[in-house]
PDB file of N, CA and C in Angstrom:
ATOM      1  N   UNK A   1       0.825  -1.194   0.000  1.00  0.00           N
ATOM      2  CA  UNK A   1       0.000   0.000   0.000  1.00  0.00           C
ATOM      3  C   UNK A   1       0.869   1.258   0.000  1.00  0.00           C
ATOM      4  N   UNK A   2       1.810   1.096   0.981  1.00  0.00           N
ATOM      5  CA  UNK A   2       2.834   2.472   0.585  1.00  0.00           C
ATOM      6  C   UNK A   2       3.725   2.699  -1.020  1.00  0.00           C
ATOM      7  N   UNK A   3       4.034   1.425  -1.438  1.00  0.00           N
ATOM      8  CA  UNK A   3       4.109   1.305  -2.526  1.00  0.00           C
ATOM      9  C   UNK A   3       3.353   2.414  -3.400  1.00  0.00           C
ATOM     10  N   UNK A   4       2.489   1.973  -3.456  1.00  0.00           N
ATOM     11  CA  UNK A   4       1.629   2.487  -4.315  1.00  0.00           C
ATOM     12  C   UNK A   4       0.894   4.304  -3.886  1.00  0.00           C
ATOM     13  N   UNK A   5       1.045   4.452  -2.615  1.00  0.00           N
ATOM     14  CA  UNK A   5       0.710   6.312  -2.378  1.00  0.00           C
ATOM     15  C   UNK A   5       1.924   6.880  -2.783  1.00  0.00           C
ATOM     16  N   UNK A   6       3.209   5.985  -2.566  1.00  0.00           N
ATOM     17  CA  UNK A   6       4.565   6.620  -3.101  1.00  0.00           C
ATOM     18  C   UNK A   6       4.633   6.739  -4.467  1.00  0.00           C
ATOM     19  N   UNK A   7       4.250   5.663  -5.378  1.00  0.00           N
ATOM     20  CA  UNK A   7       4.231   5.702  -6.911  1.00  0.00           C
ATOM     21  C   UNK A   7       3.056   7.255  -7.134  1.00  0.00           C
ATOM     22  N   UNK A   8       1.944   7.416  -6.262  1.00  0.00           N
ATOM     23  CA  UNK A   8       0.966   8.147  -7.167  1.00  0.00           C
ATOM     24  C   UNK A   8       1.768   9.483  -6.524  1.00  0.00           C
ATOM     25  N   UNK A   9       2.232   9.930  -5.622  1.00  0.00           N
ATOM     26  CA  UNK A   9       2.792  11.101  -5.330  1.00  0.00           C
ATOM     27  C   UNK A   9       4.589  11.375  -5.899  1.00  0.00           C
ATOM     28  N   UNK A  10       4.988  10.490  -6.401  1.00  0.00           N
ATOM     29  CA  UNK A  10       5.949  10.577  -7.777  1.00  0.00           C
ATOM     30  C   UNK A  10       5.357  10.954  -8.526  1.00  0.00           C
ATOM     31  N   UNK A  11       4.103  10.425  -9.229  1.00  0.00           N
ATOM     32  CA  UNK A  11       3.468  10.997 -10.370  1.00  0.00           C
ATOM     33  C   UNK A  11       3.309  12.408 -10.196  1.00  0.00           C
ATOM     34  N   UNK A  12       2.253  12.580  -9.081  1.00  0.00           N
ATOM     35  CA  UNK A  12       2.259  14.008  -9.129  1.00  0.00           C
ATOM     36  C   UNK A  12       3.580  15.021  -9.028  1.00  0.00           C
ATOM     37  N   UNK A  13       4.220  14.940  -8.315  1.00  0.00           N
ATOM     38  CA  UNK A  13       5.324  15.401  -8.237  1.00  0.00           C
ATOM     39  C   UNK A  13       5.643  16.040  -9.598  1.00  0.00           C
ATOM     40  N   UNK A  14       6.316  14.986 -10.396  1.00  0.00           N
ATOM     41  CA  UNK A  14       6.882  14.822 -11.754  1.00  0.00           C
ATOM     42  C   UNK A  14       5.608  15.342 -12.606  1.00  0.00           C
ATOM     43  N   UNK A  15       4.144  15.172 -12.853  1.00  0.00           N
ATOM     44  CA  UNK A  15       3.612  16.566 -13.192  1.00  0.00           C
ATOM     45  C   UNK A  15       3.758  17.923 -12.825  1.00  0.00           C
ATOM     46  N   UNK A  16       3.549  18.177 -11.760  1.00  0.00           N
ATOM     47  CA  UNK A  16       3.690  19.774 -11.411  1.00  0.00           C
ATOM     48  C   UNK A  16       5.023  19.966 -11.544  1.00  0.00           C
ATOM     49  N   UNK A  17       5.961  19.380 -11.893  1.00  0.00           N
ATOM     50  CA  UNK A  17       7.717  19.536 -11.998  1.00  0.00           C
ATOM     51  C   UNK A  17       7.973  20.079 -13.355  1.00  0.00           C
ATOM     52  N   UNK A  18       7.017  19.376 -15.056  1.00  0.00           N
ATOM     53  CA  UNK A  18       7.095  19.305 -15.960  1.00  0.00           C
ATOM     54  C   UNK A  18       5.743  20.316 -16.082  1.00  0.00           C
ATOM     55  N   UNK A  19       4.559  21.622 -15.641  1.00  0.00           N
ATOM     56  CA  UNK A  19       3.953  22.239 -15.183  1.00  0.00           C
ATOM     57  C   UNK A  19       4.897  23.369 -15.352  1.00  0.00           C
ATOM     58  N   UNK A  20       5.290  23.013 -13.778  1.00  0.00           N
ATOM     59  CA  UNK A  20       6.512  24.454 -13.850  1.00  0.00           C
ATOM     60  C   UNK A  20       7.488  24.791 -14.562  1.00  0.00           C
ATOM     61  N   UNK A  21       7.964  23.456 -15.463  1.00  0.00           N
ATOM     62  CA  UNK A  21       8.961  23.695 -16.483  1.00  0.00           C
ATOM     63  C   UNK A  21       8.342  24.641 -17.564  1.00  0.00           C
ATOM     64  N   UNK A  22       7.329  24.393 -17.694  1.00  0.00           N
ATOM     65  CA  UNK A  22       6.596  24.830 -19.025  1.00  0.00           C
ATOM     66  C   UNK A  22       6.374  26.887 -18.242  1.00  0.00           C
ATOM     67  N   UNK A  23       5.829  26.325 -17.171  1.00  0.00           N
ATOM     68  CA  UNK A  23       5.882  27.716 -16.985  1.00  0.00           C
ATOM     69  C   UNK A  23       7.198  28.810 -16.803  1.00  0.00           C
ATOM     70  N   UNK A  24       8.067  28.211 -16.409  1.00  0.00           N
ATOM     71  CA  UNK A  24       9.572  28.645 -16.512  1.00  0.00           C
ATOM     72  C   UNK A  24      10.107  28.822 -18.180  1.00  0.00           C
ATOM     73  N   UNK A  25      10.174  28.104 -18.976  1.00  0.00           N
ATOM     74  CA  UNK A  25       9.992  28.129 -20.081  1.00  0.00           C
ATOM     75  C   UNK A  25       9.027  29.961 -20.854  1.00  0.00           C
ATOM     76  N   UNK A  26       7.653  29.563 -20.317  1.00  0.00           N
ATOM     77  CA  UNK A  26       7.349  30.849 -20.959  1.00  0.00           C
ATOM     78  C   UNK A  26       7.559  32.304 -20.472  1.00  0.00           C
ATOM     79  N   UNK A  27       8.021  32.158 -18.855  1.00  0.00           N
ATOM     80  CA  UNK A  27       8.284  33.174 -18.875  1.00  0.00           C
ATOM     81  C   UNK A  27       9.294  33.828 -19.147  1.00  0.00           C
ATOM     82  N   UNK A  28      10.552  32.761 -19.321  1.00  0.00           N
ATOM     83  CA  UNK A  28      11.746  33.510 -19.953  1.00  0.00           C
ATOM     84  C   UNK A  28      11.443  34.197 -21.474  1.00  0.00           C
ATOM     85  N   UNK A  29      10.391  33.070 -21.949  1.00  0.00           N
ATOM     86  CA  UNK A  29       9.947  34.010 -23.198  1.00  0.00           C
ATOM     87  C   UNK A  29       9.820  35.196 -23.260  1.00  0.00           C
ATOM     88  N   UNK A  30       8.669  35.558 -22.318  1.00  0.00           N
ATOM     89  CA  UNK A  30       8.596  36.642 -22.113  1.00  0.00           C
ATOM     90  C   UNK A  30       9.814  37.620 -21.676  1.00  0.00           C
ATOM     91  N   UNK A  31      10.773  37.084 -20.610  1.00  0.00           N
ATOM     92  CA  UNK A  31      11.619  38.157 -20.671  1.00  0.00           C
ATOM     93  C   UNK A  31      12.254  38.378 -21.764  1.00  0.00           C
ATOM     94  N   UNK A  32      12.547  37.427 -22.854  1.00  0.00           N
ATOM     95  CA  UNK A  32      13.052  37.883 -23.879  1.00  0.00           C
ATOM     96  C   UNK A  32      12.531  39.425 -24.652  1.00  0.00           C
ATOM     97  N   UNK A  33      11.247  39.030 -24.434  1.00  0.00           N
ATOM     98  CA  UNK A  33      10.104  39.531 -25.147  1.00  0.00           C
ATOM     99  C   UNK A  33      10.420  41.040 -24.985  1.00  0.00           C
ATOM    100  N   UNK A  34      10.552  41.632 -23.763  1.00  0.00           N
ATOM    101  CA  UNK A  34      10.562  42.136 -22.238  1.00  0.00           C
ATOM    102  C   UNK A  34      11.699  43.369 -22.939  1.00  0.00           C
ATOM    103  N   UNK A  35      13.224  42.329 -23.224  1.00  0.00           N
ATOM    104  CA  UNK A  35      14.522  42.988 -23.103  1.00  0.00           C
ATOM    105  C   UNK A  35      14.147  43.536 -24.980  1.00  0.00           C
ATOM    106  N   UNK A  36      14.052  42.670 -25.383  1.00  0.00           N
ATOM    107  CA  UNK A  36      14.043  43.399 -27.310  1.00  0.00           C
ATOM    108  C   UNK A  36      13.037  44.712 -27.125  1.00  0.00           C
ATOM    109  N   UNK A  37      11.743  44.940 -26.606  1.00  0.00           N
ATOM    110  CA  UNK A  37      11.389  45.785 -26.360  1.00  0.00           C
ATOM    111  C   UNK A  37      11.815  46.969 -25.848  1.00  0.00           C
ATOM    112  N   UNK A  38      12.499  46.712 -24.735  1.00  0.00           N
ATOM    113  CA  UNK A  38      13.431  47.860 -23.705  1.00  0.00           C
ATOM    114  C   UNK A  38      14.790  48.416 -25.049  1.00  0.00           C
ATOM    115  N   UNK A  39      15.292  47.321 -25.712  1.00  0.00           N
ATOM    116  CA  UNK A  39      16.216  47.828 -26.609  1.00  0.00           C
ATOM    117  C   UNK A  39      15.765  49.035 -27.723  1.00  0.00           C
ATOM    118  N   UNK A  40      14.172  48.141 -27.763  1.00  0.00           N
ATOM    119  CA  UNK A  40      13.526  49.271 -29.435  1.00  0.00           C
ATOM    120  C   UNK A  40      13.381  50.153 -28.529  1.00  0.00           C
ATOM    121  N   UNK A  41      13.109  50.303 -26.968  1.00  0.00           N
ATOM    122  CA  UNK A  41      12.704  52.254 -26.833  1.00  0.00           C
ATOM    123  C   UNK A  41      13.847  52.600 -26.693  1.00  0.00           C
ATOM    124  N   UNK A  42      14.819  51.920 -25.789  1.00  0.00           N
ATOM    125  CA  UNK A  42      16.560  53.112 -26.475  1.00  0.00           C
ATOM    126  C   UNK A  42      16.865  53.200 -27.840  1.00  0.00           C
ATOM    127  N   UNK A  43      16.881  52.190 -28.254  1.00  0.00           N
ATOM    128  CA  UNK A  43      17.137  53.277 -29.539  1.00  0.00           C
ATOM    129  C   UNK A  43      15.898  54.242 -30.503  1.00  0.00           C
ATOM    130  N   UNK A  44      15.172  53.821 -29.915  1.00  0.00           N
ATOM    131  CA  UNK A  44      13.937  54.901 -30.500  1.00  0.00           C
ATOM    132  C   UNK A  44      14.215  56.363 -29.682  1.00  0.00           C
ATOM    133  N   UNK A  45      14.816  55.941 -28.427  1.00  0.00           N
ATOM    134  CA  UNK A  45      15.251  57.399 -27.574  1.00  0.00           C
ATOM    135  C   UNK A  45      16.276  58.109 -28.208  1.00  0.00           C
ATOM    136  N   UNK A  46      17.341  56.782 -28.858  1.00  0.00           N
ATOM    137  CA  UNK A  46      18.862  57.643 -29.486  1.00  0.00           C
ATOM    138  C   UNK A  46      18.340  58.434 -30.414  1.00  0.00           C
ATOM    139  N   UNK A  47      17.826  58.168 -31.293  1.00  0.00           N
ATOM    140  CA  UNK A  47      16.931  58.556 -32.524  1.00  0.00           C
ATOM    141  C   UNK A  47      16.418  60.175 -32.624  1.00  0.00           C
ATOM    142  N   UNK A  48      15.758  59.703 -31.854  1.00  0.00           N
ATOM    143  CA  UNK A  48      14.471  61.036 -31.237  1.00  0.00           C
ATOM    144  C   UNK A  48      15.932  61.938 -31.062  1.00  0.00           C
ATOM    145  N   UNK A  49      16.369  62.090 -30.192  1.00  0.00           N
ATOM    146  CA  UNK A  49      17.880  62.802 -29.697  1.00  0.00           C
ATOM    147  C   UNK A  49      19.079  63.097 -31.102  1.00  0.00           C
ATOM    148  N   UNK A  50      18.836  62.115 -31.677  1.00  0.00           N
ATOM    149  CA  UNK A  50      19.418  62.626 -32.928  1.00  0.00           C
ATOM    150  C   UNK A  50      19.184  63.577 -33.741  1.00  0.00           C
ATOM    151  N   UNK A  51      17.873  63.122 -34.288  1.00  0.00           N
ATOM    152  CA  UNK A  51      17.016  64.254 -34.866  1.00  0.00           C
ATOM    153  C   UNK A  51      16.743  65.016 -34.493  1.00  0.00           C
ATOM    154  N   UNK A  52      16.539  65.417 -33.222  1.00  0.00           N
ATOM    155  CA  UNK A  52      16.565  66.838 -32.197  1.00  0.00           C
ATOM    156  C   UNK A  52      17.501  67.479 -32.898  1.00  0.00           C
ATOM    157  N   UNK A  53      18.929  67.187 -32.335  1.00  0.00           N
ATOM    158  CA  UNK A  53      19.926  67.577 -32.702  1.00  0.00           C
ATOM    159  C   UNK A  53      20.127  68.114 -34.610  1.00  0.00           C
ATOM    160  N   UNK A  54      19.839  66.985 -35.106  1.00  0.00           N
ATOM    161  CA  UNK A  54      19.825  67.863 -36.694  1.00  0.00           C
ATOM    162  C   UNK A  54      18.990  69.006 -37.171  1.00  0.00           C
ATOM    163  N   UNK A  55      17.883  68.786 -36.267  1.00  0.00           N
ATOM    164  CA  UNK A  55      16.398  69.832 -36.700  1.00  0.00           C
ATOM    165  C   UNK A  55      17.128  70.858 -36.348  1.00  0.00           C
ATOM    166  N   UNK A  56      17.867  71.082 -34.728  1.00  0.00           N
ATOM    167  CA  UNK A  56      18.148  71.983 -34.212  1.00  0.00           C
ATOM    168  C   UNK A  56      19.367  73.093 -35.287  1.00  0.00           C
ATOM    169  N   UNK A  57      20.347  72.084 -35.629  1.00  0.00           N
ATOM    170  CA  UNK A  57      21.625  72.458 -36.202  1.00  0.00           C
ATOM    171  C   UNK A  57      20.706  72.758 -37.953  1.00  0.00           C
ATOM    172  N   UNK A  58      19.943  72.106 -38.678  1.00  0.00           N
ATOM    173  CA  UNK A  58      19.234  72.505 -39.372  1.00  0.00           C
ATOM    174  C   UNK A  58      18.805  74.014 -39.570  1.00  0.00           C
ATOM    175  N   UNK A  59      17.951  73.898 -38.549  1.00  0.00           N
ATOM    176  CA  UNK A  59      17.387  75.509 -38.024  1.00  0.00           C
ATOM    177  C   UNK A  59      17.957  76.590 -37.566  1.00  0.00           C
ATOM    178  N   UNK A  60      19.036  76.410 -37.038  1.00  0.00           N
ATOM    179  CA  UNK A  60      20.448  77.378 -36.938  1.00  0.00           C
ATOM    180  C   UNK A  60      20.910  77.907 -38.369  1.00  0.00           C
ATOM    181  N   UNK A  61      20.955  76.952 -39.102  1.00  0.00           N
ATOM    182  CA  UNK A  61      21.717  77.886 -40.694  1.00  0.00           C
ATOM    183  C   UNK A  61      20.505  78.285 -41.087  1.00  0.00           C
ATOM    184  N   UNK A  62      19.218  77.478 -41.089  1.00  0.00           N
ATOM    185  CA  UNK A  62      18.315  78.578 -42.101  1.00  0.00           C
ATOM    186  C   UNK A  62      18.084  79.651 -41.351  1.00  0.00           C
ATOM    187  N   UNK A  63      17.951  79.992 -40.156  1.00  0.00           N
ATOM    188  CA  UNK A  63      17.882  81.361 -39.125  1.00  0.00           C
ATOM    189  C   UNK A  63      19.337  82.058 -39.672  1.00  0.00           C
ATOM    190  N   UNK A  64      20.029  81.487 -39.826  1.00  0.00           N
ATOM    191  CA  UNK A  64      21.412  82.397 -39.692  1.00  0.00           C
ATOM    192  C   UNK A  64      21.493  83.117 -41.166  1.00  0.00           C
ATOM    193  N   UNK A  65      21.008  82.389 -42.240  1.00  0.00           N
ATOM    194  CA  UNK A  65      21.306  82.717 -44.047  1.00  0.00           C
ATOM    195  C   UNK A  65      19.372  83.768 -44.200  1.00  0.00           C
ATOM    196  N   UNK A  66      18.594  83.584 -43.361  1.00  0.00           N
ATOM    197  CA  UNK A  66      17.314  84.538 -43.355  1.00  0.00           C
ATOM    198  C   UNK A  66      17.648  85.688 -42.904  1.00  0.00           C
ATOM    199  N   UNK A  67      18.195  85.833 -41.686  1.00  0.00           N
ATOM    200  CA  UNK A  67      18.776  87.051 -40.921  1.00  0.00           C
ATOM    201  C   UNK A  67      19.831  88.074 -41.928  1.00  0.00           C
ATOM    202  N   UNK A  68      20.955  87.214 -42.443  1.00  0.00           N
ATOM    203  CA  UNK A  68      21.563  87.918 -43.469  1.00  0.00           C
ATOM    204  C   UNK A  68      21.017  88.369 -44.425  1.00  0.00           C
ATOM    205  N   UNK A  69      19.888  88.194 -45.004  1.00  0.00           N
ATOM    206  CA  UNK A  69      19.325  88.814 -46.425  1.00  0.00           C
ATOM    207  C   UNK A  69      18.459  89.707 -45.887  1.00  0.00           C
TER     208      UNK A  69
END
């Protein structure tokens, strides 16, 4: 009889073991998911900051060549 409560609580065991794998599994997915995201808003931040910068330096010579005429 112990036999056998020991075999069915192995079983369970070894389900909820292969359970949590799966759930361990997706959530690293997700952190993957998580970090590529965090990467697209820095560089969507470098970006933004770039183009600041050109609009700005842009808008400096056409202010500077309007003023002269």
């Amino acid at each position: 009889m112990r036999n056998w409560r020991r075999k069915e609580l192995e079983e369970e065991l070894k389900k909820e073991l292969e359970e949590d794998e799966e759930l361990v599994e997706e959530l690293e997915g997700k952190l993957e998911e998580l970090e590529e995201l965090k990467k697209g808003e820095e560089l969507e931040e470098e970006l933004k900051e770039e183009l600041e910068e050109e609009f700005e330096e842009e808008f400096e010579g056409v202010w500077k060549n309007w003023r002269r005429n």
